[in-house]
Protein backbone atom coordinates (compact mmCIF):
# COMPACT_ATOMS: atom_id res chain seq x y z
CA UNK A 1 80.20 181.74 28.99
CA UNK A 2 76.77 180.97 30.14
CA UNK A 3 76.77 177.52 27.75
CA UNK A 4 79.91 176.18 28.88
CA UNK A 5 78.85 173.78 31.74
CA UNK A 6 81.31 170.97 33.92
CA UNK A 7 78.76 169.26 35.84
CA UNK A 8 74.79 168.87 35.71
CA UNK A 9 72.09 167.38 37.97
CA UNK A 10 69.12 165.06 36.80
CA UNK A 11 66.13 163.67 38.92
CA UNK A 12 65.19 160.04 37.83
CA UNK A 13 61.49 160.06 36.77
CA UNK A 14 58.82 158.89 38.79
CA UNK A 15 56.07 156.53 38.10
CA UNK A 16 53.55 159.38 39.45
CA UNK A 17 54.61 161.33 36.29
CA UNK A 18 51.85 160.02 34.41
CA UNK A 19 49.77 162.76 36.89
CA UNK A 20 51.98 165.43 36.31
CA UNK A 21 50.79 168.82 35.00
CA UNK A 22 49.72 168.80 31.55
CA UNK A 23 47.93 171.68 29.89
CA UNK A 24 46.57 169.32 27.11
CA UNK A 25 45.02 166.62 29.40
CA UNK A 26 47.95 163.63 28.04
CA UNK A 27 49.16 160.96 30.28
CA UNK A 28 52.35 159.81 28.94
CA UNK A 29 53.72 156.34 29.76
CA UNK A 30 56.42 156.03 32.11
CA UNK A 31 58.39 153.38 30.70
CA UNK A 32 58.58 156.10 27.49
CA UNK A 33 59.61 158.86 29.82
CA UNK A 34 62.55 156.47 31.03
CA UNK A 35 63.78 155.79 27.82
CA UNK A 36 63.84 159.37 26.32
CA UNK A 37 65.37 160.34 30.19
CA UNK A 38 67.96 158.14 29.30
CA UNK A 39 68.70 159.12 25.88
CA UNK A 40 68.71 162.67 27.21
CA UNK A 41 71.41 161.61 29.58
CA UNK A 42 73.61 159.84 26.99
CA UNK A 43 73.34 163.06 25.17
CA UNK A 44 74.70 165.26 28.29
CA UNK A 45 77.54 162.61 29.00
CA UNK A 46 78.38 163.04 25.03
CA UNK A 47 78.61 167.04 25.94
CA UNK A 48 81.31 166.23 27.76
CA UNK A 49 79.63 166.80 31.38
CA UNK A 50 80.11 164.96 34.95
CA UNK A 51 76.50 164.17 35.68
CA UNK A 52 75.27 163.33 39.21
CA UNK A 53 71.94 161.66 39.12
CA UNK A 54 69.29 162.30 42.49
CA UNK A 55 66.65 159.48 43.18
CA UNK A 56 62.73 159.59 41.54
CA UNK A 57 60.25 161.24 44.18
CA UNK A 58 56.69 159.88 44.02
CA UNK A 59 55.05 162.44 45.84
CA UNK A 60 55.87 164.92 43.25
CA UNK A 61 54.79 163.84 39.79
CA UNK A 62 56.82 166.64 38.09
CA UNK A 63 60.29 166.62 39.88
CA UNK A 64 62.03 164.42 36.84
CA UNK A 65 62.39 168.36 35.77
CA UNK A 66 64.85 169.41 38.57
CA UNK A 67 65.45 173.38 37.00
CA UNK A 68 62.30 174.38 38.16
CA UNK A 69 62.87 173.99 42.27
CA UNK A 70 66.38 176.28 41.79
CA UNK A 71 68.94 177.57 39.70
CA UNK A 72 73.02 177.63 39.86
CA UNK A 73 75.01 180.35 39.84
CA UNK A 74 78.83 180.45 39.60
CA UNK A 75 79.20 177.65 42.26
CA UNK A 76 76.42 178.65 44.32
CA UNK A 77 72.62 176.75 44.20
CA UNK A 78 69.60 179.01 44.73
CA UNK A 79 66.53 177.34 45.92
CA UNK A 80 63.48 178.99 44.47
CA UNK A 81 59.62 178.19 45.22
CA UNK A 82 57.43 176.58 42.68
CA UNK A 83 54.41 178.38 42.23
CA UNK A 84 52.84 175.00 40.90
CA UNK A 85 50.74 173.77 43.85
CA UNK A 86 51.62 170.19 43.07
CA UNK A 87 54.96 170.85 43.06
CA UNK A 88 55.28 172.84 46.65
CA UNK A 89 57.12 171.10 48.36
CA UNK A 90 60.24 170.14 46.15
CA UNK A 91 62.38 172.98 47.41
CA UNK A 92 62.19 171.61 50.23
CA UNK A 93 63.52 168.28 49.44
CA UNK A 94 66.17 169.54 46.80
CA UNK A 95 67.39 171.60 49.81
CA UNK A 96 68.75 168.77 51.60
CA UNK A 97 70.37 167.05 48.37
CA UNK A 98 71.86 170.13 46.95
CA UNK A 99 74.10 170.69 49.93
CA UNK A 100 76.42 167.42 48.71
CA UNK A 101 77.10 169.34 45.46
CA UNK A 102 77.30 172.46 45.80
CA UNK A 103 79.87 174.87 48.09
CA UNK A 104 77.12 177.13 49.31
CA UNK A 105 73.12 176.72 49.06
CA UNK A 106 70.37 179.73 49.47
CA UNK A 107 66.85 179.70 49.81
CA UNK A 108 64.22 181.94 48.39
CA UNK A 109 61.78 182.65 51.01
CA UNK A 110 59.01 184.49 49.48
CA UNK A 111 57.13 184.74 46.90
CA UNK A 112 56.73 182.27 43.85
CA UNK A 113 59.29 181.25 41.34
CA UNK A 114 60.60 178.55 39.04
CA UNK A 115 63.62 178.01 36.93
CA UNK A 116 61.83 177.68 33.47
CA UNK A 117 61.65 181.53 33.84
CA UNK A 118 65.06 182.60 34.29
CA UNK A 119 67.25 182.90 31.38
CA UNK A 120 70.91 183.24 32.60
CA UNK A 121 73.50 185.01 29.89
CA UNK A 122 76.77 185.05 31.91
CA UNK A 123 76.47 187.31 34.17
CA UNK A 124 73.01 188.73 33.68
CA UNK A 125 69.91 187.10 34.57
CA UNK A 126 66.46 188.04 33.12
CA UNK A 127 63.19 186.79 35.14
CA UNK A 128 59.98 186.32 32.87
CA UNK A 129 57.03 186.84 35.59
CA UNK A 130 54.53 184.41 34.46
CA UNK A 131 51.72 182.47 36.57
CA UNK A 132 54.68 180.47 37.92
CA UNK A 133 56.84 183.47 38.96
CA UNK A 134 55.56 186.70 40.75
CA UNK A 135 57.13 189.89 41.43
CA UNK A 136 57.96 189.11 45.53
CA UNK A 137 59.45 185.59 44.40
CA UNK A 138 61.16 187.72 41.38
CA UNK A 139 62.34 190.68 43.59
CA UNK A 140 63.67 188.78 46.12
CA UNK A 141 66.50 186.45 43.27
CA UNK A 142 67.27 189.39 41.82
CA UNK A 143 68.53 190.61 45.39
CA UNK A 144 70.34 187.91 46.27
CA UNK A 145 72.06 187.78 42.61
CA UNK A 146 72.85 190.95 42.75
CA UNK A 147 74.34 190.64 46.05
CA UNK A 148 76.50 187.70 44.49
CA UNK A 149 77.70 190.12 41.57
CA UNK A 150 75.02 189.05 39.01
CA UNK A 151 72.97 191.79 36.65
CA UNK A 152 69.20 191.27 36.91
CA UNK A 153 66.37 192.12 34.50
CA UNK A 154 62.79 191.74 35.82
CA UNK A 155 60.30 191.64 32.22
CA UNK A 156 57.06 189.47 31.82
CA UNK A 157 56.78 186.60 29.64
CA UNK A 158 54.41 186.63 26.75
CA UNK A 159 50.53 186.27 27.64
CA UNK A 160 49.63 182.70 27.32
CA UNK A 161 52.81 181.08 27.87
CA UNK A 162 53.89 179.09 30.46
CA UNK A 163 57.69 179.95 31.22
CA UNK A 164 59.82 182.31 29.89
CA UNK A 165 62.31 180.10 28.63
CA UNK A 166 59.53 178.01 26.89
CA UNK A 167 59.59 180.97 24.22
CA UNK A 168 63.69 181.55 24.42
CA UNK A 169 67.10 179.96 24.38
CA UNK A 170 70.83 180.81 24.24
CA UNK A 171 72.71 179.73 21.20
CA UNK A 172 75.67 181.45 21.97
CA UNK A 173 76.82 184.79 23.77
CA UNK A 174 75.27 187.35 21.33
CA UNK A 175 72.32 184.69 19.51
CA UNK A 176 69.18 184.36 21.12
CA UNK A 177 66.72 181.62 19.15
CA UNK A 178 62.95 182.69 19.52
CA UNK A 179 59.27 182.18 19.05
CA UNK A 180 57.35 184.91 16.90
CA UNK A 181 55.46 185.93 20.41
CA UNK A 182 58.44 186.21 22.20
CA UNK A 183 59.90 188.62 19.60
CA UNK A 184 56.70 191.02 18.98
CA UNK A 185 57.50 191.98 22.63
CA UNK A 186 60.95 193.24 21.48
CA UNK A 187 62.55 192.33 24.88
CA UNK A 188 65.82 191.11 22.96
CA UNK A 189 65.89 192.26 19.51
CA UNK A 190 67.69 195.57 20.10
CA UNK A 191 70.63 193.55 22.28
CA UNK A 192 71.25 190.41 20.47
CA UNK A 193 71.37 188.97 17.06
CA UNK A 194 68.00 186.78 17.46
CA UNK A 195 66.89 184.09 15.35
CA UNK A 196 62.82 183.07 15.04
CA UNK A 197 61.47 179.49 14.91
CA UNK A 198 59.55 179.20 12.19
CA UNK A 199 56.10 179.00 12.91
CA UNK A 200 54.18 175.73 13.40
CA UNK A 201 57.46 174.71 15.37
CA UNK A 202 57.40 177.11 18.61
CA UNK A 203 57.66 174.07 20.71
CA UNK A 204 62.10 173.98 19.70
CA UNK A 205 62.43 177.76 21.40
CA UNK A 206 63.01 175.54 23.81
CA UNK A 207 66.53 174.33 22.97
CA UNK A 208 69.40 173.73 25.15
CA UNK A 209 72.92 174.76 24.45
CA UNK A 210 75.77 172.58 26.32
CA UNK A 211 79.28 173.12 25.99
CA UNK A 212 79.60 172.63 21.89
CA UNK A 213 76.08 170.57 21.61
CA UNK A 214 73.08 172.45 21.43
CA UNK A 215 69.98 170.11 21.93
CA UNK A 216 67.14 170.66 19.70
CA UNK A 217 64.08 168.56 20.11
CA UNK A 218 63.35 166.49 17.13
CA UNK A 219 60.69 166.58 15.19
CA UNK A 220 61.03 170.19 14.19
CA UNK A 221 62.60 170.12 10.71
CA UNK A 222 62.35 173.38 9.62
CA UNK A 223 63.99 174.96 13.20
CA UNK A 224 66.87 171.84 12.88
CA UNK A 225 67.84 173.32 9.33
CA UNK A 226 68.30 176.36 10.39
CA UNK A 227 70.49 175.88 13.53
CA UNK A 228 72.14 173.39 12.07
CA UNK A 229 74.06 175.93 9.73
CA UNK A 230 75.63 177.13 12.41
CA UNK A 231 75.62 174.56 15.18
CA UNK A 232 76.68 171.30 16.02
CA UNK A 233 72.36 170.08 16.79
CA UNK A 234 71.94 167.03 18.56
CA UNK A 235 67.76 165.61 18.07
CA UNK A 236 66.40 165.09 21.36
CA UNK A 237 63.30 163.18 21.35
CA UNK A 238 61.21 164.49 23.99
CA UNK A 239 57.90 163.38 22.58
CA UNK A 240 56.50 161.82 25.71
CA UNK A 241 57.55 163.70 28.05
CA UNK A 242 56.40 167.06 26.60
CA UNK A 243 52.82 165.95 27.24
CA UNK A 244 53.75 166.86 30.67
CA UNK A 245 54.55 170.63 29.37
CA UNK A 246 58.63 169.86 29.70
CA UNK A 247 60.81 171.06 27.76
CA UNK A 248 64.50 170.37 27.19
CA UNK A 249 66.17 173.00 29.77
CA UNK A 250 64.28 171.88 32.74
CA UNK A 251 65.26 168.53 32.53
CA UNK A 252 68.43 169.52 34.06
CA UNK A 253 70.17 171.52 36.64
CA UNK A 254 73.65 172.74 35.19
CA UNK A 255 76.86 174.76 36.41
């Protein structure tokens, strides 16, 4: 099942993060970011998961959010290529460190894409093309997982947001929890139950499902009342470090 995870990679923040991208213009403080890393940690650890934690890299503001430079796939790591300028260069670096966890490590060569696009429901894949993620960087995963024994679906994510998964999330194997946008495009309503965020609370599409945990960020009552129905939530407060455009899925890299 595509929730049920053993281990999981972090990145320690950086002190540069207070430059990294941020669609609204925010600098958030960096001794905030550490302490919401860390309660994000405590929360993986209470999900029952061996985490492996890689050293902060100051020459890339944004690498605290370690799904975007690759993905995992059974127990294979997939390097992709950021199509954030600022953050070329990480794939290259993650290359070397990913090699001491995993049993075999490939590299996207062409093309741009990041992690916050790719949805992974066991042994499907979907890639959102967004401004992150075009259709050579795209074409070429789906290859390669395909080769590995993987399903892949190539669709766009909705106009005027940033990653696929920003708008989408796996609650379980047939529940997919979703913004209004990401439903008028119909991509998953005729496959899976699918559940909408109520509106004024998009930002929680963005939730994270780990083993029997599913991370909600907090401050969303409305979306926590209804998950919570049916799932054991756990409030993440990401406050700070979503004025950096993070969400809760990218914050770690898990298999």
């Amino acid at each position: 099942m595509s929730y049920l995870f053993k281990k999981a990679l972090v990145r320690k923040p950086s002190k540069s993060i207070v430059n990294g991208i941020s669609s609204s213009g925010e600098k958030p403080s960096f001794e905030q970011v550490k302490i919401e890393h860390k309660n994000y940690i405590n929360i993986l650890i209470d999900s029952k998961i061996e985490l492996f934690t890689l050293n902060a890299l100051e020459d890339y503001p944004d690498s605290m959010f370690v799904e975007d430079p690759a993905i995992t796939y059974k127990d294979f790591c997939i390097i992709l290529r950021p199509g954030a300028h600022s953050r070329f260069g990480e794939q290259t670096v993650f290359k070397n460190e990913a090699k001491d966890y995993f049993d075999e490590v490939f590299v996207i060569e062409n093309g741009s894409i990041e992690g916050g696009d790719i949805l992974n429901i066991n042994e499907n894949f979907i890639i959102g093309l967004s401004e992150r993620t075009d259709i050579a960087g795209a074409e070429e995963l789906a290859g390669l997982l395909k080769s590995l024994g993987a399903k892949v679906e190539i669709t766009k994510t909705p106009k005027g947001v940033l990653h696929f998964k920003s708008d989408c999330s796996l609650l379980d194997n047939d529940t997919i929890l979703q913004t209004e946008k990401m439903s008028s495009t119909k991509f998953f309503n005729k496959k899976f139950k699918t559940i909408i965020v109520p509106r004024g609370e998009e930002i929680a599409a963005n939730s994270l499902r780990i083993n029997e945990n599913l991370l909600v960020p907090q401050g969303y009552r409305k979306t926590c009342e209804l998950l919570a129905k049916n799932y054991n939530v756990k409030l993440v407060n990401v406050s700070e470090i979503s004025k950096v455009d993070a969400g809760l899925s990218c914050m770690s890299l898990r298999w």
